[in-house]
PDB file of N, CA and C in Angstrom:
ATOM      1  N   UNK A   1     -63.433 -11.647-107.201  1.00  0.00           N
ATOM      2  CA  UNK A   1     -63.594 -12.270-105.922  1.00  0.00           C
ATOM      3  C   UNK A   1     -62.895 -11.427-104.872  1.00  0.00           C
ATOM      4  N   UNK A   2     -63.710 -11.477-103.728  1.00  0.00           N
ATOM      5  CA  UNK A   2     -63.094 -10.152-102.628  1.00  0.00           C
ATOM      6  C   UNK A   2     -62.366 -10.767-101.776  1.00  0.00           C
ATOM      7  N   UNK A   3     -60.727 -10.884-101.513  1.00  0.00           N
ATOM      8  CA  UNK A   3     -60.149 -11.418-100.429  1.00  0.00           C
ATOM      9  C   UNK A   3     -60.299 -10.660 -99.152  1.00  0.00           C
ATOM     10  N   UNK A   4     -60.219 -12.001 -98.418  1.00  0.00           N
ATOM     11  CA  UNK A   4     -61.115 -11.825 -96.582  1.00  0.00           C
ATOM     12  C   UNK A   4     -59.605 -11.140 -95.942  1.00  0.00           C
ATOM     13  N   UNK A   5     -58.913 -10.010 -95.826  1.00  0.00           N
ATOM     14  CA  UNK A   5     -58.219  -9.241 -94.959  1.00  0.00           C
ATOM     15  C   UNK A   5     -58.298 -10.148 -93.525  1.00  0.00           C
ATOM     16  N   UNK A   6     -57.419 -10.844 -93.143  1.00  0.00           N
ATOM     17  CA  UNK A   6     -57.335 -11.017 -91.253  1.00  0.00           C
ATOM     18  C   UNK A   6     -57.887  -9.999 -90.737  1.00  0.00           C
ATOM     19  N   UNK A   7     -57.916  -8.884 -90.561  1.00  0.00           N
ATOM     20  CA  UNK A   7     -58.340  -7.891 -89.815  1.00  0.00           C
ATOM     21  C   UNK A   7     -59.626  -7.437 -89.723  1.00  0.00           C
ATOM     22  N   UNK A   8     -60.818  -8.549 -90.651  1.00  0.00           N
ATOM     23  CA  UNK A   8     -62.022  -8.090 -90.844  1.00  0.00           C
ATOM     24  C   UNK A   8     -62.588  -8.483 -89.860  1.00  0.00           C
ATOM     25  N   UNK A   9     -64.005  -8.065 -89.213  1.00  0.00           N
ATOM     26  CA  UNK A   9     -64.664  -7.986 -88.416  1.00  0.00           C
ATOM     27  C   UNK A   9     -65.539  -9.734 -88.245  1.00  0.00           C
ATOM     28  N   UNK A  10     -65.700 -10.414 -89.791  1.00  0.00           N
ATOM     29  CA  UNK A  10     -66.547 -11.727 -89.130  1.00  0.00           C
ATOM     30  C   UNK A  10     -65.448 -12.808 -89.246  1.00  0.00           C
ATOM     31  N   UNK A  11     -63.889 -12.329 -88.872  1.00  0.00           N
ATOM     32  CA  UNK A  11     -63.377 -13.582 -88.191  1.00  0.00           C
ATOM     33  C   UNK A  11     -62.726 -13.064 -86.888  1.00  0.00           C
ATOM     34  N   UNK A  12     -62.613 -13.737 -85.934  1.00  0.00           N
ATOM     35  CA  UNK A  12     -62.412 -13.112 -84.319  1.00  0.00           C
ATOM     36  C   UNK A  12     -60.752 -13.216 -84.627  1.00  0.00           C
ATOM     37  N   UNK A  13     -60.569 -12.084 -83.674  1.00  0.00           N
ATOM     38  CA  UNK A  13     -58.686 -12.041 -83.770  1.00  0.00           C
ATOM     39  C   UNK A  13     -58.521 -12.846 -82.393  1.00  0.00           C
ATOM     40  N   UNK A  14     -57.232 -13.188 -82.743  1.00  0.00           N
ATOM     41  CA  UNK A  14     -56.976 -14.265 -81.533  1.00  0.00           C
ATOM     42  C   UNK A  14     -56.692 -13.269 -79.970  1.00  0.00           C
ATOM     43  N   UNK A  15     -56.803 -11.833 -80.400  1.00  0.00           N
ATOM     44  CA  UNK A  15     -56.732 -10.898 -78.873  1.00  0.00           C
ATOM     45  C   UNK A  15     -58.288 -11.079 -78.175  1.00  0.00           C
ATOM     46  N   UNK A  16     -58.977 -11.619 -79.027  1.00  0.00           N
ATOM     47  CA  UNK A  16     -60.607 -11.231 -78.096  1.00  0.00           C
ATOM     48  C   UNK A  16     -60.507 -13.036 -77.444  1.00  0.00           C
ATOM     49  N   UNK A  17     -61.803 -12.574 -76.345  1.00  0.00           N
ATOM     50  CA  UNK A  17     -61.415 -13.741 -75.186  1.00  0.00           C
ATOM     51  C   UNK A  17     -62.239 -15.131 -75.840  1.00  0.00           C
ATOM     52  N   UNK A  18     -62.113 -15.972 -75.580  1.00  0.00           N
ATOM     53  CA  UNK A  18     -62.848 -17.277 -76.362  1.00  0.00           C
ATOM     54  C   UNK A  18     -63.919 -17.185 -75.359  1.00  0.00           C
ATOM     55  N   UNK A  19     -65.183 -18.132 -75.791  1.00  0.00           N
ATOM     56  CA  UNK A  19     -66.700 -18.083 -75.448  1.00  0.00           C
ATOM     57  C   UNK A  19     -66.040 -18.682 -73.936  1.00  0.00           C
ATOM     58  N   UNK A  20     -65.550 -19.859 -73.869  1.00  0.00           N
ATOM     59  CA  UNK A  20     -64.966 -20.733 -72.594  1.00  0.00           C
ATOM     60  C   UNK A  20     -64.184 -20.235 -71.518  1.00  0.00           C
ATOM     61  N   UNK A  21     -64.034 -19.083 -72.243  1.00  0.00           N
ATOM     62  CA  UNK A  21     -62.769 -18.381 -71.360  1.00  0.00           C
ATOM     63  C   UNK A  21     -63.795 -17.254 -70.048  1.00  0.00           C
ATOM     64  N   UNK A  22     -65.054 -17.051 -70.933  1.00  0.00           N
ATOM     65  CA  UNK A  22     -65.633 -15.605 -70.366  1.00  0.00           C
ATOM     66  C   UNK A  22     -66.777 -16.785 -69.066  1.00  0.00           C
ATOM     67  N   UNK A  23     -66.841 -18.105 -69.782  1.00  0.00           N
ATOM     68  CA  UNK A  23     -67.574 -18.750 -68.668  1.00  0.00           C
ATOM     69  C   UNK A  23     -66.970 -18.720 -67.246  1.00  0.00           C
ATOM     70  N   UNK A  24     -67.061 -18.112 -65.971  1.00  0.00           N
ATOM     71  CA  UNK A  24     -66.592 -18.815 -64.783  1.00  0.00           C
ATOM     72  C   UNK A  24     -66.179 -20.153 -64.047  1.00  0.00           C
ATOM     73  N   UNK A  25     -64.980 -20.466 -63.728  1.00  0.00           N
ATOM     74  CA  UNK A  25     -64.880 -21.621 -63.652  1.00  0.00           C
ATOM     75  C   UNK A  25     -65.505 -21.890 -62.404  1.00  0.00           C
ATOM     76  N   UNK A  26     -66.401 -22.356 -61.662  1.00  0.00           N
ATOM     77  CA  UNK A  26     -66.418 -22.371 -60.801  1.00  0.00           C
ATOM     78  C   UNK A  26     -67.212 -24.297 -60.759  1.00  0.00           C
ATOM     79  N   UNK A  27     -67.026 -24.619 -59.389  1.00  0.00           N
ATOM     80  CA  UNK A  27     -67.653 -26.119 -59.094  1.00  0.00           C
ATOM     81  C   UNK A  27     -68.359 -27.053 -59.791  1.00  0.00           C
ATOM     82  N   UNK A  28     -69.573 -25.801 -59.650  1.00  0.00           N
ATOM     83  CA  UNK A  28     -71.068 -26.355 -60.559  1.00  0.00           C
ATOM     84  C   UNK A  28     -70.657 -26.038 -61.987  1.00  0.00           C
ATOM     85  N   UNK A  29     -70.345 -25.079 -62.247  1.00  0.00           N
ATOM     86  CA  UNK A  29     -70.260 -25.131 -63.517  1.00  0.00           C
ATOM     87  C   UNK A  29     -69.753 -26.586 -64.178  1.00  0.00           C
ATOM     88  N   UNK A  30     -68.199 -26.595 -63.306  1.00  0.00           N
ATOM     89  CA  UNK A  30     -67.277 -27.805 -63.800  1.00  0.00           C
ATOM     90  C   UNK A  30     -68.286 -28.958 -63.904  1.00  0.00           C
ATOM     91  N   UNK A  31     -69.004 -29.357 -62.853  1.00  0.00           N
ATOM     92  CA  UNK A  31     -70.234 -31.043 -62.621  1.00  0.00           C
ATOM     93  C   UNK A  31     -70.896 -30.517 -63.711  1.00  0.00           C
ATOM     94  N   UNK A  32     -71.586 -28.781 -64.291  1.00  0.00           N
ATOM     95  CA  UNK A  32     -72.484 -29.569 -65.161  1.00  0.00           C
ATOM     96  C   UNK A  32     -71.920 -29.810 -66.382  1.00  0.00           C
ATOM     97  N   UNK A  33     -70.542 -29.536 -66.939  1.00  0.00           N
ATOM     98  CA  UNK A  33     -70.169 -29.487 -67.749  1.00  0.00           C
ATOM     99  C   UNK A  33     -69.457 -31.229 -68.066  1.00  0.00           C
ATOM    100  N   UNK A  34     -69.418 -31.763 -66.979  1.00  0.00           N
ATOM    101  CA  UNK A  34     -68.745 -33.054 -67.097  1.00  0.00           C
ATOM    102  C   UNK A  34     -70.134 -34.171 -67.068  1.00  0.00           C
ATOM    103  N   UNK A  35     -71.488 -33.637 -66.372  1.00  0.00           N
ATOM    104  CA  UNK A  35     -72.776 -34.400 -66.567  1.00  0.00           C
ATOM    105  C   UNK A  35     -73.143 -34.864 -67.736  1.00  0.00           C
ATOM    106  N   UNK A  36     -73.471 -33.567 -68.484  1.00  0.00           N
ATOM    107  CA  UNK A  36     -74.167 -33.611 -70.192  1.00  0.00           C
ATOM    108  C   UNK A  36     -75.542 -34.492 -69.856  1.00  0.00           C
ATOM    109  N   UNK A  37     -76.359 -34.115 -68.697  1.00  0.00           N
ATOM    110  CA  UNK A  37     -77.517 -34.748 -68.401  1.00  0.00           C
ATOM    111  C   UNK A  37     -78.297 -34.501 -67.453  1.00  0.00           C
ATOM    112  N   UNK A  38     -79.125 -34.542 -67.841  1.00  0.00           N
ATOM    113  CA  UNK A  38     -80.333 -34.258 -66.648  1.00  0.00           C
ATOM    114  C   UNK A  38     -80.734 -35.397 -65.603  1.00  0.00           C
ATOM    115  N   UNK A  39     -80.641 -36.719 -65.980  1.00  0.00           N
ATOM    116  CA  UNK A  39     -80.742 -37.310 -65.173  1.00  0.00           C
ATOM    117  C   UNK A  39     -79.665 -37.645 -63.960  1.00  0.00           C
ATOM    118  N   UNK A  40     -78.467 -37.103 -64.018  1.00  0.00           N
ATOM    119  CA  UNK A  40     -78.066 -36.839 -62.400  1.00  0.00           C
ATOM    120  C   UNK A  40     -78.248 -35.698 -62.040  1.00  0.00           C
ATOM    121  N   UNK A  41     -78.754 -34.727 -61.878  1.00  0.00           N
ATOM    122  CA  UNK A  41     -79.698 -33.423 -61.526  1.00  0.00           C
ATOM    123  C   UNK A  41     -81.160 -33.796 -60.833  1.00  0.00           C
ATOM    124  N   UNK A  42     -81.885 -35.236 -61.971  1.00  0.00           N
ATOM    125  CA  UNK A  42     -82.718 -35.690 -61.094  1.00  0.00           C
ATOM    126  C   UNK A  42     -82.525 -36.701 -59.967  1.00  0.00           C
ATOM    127  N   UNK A  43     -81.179 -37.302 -59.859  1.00  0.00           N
ATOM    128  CA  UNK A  43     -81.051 -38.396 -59.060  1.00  0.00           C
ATOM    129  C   UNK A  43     -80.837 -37.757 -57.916  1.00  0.00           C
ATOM    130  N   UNK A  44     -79.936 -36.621 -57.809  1.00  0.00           N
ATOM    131  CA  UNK A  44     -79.609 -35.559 -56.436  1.00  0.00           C
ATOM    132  C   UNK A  44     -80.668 -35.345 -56.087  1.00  0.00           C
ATOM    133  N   UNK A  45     -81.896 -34.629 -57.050  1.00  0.00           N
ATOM    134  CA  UNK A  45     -83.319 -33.874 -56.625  1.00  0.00           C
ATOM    135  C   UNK A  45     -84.076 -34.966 -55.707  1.00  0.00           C
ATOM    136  N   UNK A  46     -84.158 -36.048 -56.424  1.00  0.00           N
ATOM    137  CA  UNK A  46     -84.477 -37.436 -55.610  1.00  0.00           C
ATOM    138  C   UNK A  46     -83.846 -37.485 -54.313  1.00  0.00           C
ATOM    139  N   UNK A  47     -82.743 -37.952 -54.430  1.00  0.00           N
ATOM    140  CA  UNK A  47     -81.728 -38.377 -52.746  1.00  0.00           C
ATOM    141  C   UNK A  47     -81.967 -37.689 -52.038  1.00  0.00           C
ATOM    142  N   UNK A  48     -82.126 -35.689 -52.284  1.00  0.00           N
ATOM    143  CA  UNK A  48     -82.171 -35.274 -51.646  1.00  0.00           C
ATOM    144  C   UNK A  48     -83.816 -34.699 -50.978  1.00  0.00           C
ATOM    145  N   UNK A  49     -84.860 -35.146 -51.408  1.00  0.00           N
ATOM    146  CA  UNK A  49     -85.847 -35.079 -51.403  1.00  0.00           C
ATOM    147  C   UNK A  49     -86.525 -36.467 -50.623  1.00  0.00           C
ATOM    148  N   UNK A  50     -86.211 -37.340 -50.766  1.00  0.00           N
ATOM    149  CA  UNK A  50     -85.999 -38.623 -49.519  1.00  0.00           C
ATOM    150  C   UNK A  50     -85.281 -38.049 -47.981  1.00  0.00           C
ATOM    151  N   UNK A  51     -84.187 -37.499 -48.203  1.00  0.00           N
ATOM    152  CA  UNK A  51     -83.260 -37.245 -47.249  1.00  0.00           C
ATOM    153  C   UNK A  51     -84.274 -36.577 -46.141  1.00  0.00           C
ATOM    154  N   UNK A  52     -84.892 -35.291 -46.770  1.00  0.00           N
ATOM    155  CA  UNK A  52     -85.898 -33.816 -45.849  1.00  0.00           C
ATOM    156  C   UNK A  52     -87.024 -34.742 -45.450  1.00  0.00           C
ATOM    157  N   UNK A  53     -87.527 -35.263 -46.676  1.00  0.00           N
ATOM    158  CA  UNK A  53     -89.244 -35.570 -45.817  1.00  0.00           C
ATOM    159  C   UNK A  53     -88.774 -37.242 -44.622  1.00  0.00           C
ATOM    160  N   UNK A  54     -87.634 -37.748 -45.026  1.00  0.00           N
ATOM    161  CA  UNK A  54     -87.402 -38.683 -43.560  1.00  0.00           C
ATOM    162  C   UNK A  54     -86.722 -37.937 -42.439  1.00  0.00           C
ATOM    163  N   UNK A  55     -86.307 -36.777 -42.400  1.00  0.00           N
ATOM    164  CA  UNK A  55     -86.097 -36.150 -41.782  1.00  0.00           C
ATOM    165  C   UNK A  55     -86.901 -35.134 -41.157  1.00  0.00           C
ATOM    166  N   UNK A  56     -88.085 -34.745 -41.739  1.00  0.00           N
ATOM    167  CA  UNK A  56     -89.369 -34.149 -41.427  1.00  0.00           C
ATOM    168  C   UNK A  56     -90.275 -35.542 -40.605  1.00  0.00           C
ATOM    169  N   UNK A  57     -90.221 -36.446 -40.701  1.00  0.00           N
ATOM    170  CA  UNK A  57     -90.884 -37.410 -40.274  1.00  0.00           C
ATOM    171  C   UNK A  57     -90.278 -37.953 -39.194  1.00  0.00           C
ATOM    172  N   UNK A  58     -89.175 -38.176 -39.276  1.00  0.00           N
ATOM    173  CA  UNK A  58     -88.324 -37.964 -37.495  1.00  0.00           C
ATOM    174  C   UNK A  58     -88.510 -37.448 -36.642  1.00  0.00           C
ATOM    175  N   UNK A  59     -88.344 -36.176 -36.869  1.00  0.00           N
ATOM    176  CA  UNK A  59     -88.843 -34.676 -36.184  1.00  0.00           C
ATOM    177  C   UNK A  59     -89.976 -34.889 -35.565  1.00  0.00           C
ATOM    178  N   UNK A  60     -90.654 -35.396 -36.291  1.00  0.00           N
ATOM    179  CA  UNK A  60     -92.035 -35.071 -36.035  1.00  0.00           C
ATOM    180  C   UNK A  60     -92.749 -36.233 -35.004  1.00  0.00           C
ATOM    181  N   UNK A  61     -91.868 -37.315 -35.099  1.00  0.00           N
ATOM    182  CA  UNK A  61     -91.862 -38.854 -34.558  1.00  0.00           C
ATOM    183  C   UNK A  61     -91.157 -38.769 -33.369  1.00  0.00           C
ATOM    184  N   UNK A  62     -90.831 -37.827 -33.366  1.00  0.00           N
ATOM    185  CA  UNK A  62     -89.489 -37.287 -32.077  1.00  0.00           C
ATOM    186  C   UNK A  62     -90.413 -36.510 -31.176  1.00  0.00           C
ATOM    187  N   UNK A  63     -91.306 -36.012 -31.316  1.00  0.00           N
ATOM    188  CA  UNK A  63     -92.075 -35.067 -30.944  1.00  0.00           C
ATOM    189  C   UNK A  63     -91.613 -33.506 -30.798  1.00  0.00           C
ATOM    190  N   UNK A  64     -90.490 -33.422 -31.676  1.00  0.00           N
ATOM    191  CA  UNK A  64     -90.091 -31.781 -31.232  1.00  0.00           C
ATOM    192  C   UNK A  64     -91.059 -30.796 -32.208  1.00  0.00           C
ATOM    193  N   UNK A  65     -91.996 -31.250 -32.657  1.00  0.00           N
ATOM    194  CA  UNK A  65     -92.626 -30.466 -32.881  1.00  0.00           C
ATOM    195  C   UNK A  65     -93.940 -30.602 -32.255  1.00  0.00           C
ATOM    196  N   UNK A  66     -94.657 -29.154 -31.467  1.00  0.00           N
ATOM    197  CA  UNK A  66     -95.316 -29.348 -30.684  1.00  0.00           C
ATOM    198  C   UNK A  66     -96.986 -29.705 -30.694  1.00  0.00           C
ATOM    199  N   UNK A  67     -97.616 -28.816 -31.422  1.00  0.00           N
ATOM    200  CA  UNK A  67     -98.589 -29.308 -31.443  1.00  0.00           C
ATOM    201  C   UNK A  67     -99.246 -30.422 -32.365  1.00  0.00           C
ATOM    202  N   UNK A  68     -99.829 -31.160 -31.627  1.00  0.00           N
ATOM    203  CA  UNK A  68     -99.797 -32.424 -32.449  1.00  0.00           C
ATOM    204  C   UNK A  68    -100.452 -32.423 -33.846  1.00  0.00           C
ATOM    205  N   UNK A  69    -101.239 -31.861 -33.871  1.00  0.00           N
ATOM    206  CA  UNK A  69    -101.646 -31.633 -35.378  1.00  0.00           C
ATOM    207  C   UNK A  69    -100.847 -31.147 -36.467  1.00  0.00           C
ATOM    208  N   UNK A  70    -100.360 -30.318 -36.111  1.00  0.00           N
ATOM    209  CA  UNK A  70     -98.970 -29.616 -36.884  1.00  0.00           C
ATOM    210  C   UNK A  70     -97.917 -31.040 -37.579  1.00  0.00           C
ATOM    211  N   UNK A  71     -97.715 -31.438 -36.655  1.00  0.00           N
ATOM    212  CA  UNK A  71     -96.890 -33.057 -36.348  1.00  0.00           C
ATOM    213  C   UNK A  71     -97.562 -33.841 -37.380  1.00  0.00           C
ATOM    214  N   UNK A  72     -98.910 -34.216 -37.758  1.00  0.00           N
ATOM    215  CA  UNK A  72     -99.274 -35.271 -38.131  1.00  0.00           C
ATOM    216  C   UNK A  72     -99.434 -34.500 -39.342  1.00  0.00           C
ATOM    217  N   UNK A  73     -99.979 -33.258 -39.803  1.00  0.00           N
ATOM    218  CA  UNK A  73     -99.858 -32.839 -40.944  1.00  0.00           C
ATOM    219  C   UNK A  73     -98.396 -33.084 -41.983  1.00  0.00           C
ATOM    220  N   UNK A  74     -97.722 -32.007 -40.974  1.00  0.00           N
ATOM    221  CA  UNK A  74     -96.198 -32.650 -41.677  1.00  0.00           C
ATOM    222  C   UNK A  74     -95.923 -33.840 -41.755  1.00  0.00           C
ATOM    223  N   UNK A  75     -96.538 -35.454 -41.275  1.00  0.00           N
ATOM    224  CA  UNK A  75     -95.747 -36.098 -41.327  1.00  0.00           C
ATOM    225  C   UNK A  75     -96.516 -36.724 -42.338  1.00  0.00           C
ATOM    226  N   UNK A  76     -97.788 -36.373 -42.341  1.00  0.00           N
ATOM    227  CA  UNK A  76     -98.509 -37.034 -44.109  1.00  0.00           C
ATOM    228  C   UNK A  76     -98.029 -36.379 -45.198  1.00  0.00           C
ATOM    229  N   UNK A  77     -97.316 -34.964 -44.913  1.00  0.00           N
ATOM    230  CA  UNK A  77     -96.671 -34.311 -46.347  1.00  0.00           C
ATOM    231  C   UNK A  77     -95.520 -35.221 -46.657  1.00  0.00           C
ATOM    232  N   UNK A  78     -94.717 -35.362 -45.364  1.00  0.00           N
ATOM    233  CA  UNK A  78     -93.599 -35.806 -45.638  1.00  0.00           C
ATOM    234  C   UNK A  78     -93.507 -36.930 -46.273  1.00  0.00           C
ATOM    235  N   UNK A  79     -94.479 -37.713 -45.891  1.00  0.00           N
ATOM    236  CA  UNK A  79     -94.324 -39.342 -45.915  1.00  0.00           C
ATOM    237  C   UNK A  79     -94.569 -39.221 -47.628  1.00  0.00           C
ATOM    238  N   UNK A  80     -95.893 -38.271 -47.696  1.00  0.00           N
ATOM    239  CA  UNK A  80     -95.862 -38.529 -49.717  1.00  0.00           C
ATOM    240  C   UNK A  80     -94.798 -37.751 -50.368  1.00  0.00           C
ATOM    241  N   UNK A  81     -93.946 -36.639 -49.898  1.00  0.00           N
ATOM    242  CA  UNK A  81     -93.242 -36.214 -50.233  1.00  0.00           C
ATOM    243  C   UNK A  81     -91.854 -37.181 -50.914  1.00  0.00           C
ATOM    244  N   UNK A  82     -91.976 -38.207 -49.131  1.00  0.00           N
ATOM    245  CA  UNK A  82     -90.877 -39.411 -49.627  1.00  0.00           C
ATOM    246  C   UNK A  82     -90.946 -40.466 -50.740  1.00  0.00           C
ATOM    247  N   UNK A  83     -92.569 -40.644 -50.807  1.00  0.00           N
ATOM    248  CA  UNK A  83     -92.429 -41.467 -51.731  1.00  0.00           C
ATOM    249  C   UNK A  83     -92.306 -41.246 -53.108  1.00  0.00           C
ATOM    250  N   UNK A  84     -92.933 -40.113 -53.038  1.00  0.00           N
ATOM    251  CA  UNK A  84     -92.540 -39.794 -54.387  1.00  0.00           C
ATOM    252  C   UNK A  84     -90.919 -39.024 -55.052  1.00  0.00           C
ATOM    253  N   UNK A  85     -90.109 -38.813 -54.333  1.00  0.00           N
ATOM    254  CA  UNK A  85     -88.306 -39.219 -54.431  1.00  0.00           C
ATOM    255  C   UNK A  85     -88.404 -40.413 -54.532  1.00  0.00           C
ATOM    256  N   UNK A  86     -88.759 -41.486 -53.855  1.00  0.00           N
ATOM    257  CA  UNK A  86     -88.349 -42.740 -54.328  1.00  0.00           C
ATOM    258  C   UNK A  86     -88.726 -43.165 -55.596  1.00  0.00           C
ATOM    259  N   UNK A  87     -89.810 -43.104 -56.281  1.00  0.00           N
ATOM    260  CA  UNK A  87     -90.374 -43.426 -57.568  1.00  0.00           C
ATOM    261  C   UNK A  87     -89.228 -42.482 -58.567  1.00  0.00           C
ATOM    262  N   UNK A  88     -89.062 -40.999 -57.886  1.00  0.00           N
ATOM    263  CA  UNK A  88     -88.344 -40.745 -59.240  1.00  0.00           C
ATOM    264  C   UNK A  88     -86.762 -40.990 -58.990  1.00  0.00           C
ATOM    265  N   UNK A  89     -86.611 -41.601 -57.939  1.00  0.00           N
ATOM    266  CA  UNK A  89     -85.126 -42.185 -58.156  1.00  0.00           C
ATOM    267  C   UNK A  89     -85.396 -43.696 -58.749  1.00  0.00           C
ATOM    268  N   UNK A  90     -86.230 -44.279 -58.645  1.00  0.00           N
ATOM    269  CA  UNK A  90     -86.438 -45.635 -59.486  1.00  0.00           C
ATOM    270  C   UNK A  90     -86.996 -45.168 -61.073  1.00  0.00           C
ATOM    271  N   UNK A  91     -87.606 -44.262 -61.116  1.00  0.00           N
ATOM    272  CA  UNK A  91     -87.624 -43.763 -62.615  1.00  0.00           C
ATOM    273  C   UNK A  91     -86.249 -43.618 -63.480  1.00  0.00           C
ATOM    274  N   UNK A  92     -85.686 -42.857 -62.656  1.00  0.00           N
ATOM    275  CA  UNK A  92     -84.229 -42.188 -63.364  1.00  0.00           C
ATOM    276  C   UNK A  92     -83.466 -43.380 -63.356  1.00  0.00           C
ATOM    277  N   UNK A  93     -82.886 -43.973 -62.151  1.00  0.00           N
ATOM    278  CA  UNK A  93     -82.248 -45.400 -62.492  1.00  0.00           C
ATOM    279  C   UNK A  93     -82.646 -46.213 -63.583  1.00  0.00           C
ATOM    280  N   UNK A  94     -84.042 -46.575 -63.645  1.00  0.00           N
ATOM    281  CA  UNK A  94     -84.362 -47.960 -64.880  1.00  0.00           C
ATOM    282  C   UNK A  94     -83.896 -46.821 -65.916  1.00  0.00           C
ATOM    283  N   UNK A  95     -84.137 -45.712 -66.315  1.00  0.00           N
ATOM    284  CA  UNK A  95     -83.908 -44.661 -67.355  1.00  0.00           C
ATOM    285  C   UNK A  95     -82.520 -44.976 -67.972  1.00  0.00           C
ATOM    286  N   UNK A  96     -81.511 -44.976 -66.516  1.00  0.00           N
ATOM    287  CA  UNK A  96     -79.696 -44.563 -67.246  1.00  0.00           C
ATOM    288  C   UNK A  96     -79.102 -45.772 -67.134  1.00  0.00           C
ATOM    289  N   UNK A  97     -79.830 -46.738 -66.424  1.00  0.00           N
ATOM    290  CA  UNK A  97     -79.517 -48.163 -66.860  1.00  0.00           C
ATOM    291  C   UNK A  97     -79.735 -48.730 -67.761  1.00  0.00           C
ATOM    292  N   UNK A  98     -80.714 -48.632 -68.985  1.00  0.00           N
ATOM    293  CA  UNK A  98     -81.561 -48.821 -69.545  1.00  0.00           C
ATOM    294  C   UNK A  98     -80.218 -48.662 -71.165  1.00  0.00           C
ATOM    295  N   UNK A  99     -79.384 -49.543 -71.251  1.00  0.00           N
ATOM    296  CA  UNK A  99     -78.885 -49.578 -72.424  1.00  0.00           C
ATOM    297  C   UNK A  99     -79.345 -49.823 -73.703  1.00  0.00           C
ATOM    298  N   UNK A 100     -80.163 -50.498 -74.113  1.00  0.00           N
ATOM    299  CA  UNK A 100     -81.510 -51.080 -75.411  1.00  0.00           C
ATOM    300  C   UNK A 100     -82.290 -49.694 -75.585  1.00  0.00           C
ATOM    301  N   UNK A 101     -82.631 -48.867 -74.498  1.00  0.00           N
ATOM    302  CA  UNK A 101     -83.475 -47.814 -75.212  1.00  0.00           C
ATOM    303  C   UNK A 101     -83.232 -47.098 -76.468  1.00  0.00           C
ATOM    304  N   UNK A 102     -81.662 -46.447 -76.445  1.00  0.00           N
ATOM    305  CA  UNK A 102     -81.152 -45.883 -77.539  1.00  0.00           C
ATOM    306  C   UNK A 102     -81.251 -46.518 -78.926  1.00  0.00           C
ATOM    307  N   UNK A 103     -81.336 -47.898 -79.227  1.00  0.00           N
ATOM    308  CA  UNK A 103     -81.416 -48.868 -80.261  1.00  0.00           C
ATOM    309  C   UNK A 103     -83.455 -48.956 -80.341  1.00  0.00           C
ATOM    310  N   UNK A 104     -83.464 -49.253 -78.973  1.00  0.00           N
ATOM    311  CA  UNK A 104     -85.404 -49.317 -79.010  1.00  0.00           C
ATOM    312  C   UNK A 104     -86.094 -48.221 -80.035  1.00  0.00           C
ATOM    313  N   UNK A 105     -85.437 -47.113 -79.809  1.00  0.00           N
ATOM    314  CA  UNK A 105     -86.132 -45.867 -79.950  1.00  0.00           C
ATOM    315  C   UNK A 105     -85.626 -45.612 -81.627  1.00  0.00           C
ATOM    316  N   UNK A 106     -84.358 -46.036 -81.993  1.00  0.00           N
ATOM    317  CA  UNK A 106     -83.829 -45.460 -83.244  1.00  0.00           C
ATOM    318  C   UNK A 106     -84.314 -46.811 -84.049  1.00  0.00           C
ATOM    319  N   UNK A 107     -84.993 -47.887 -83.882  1.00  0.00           N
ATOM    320  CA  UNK A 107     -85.551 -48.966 -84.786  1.00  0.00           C
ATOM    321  C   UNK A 107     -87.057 -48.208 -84.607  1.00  0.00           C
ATOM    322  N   UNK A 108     -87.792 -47.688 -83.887  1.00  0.00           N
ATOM    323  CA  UNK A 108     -89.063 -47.864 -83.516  1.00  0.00           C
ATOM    324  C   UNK A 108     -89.062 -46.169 -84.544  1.00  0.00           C
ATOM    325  N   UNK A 109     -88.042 -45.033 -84.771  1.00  0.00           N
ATOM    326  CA  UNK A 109     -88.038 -43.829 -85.648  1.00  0.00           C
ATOM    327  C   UNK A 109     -88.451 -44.121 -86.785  1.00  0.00           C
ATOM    328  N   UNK A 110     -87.182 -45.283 -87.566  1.00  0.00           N
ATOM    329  CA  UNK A 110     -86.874 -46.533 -88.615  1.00  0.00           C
ATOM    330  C   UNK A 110     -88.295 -46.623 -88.929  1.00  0.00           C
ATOM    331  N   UNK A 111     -88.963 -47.210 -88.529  1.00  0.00           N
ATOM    332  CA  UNK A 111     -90.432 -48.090 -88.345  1.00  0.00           C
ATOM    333  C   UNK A 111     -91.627 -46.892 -88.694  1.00  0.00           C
ATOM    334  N   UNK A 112     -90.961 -45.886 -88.365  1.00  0.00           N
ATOM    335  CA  UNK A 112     -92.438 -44.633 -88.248  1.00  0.00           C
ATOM    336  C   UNK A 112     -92.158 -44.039 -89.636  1.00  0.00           C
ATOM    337  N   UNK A 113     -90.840 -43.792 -89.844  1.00  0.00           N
ATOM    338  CA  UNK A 113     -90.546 -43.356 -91.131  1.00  0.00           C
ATOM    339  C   UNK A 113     -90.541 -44.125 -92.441  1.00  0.00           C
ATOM    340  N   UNK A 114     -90.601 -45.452 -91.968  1.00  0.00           N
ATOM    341  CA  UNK A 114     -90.941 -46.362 -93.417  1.00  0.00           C
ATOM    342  C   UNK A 114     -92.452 -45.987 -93.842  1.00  0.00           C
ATOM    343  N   UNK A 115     -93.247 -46.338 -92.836  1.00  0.00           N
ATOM    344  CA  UNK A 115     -94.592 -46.211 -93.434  1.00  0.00           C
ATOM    345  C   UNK A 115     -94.820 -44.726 -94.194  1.00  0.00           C
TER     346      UNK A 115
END
């Protein structure tokens, strides 16, 4: 039997840098590392996707934008733009509210794998 020498190549010496160490610490990194999810990635994408097209629709309701066609184009993008942030912020909410799914889904696996 061949004894493993410390000094061999497939165990790391404690001088080389750890995987965590070479990551940058920076902001985002830190949020996505404390998330572990996609669904607040989609709830921001949402908020902030409501936020532009009611704000494109202001604008446009404001009249600072000039020609009127221009105006009414943007404000039919905007308006479906908005609604559809709202659906996927009501998607993602019923989603991470949604405590029974995790049990729904691991009886309903249960169920596929008996048969």
């Amino acid at each position: 039997m061949k004894n493993k020498n410390p000094k061999d190549d497939s165990f790391p010496s404690s001088e080389s840098p750890n995987i965590k160490d070479s990551i940058q610490n920076s902001v985002i990194s830190h949020y996505v590392e404390q998330t572990h999810s996609l669904s607040t990635f989609y709830m921001i994408a949402a908020i902030s996707q409501i936020v532009l097209g009611l704000t494109i629709v202001t604008v446009s309701v404001l009249g600072l934008i000039q020609p009127q066609w221009l105006a009414t184009v943007l404000i039919m993008i905007a308006s479906v733009t908005t609604m559809i942030g709202l659906y996927l912020l009501y998607i993602t909410a019923a989603k991470r509210n949604n405590h029974n799914s995790l049990l729904r889904n691991a009886m309903q696996r249960i169920m596929q794998h008996k048969n």
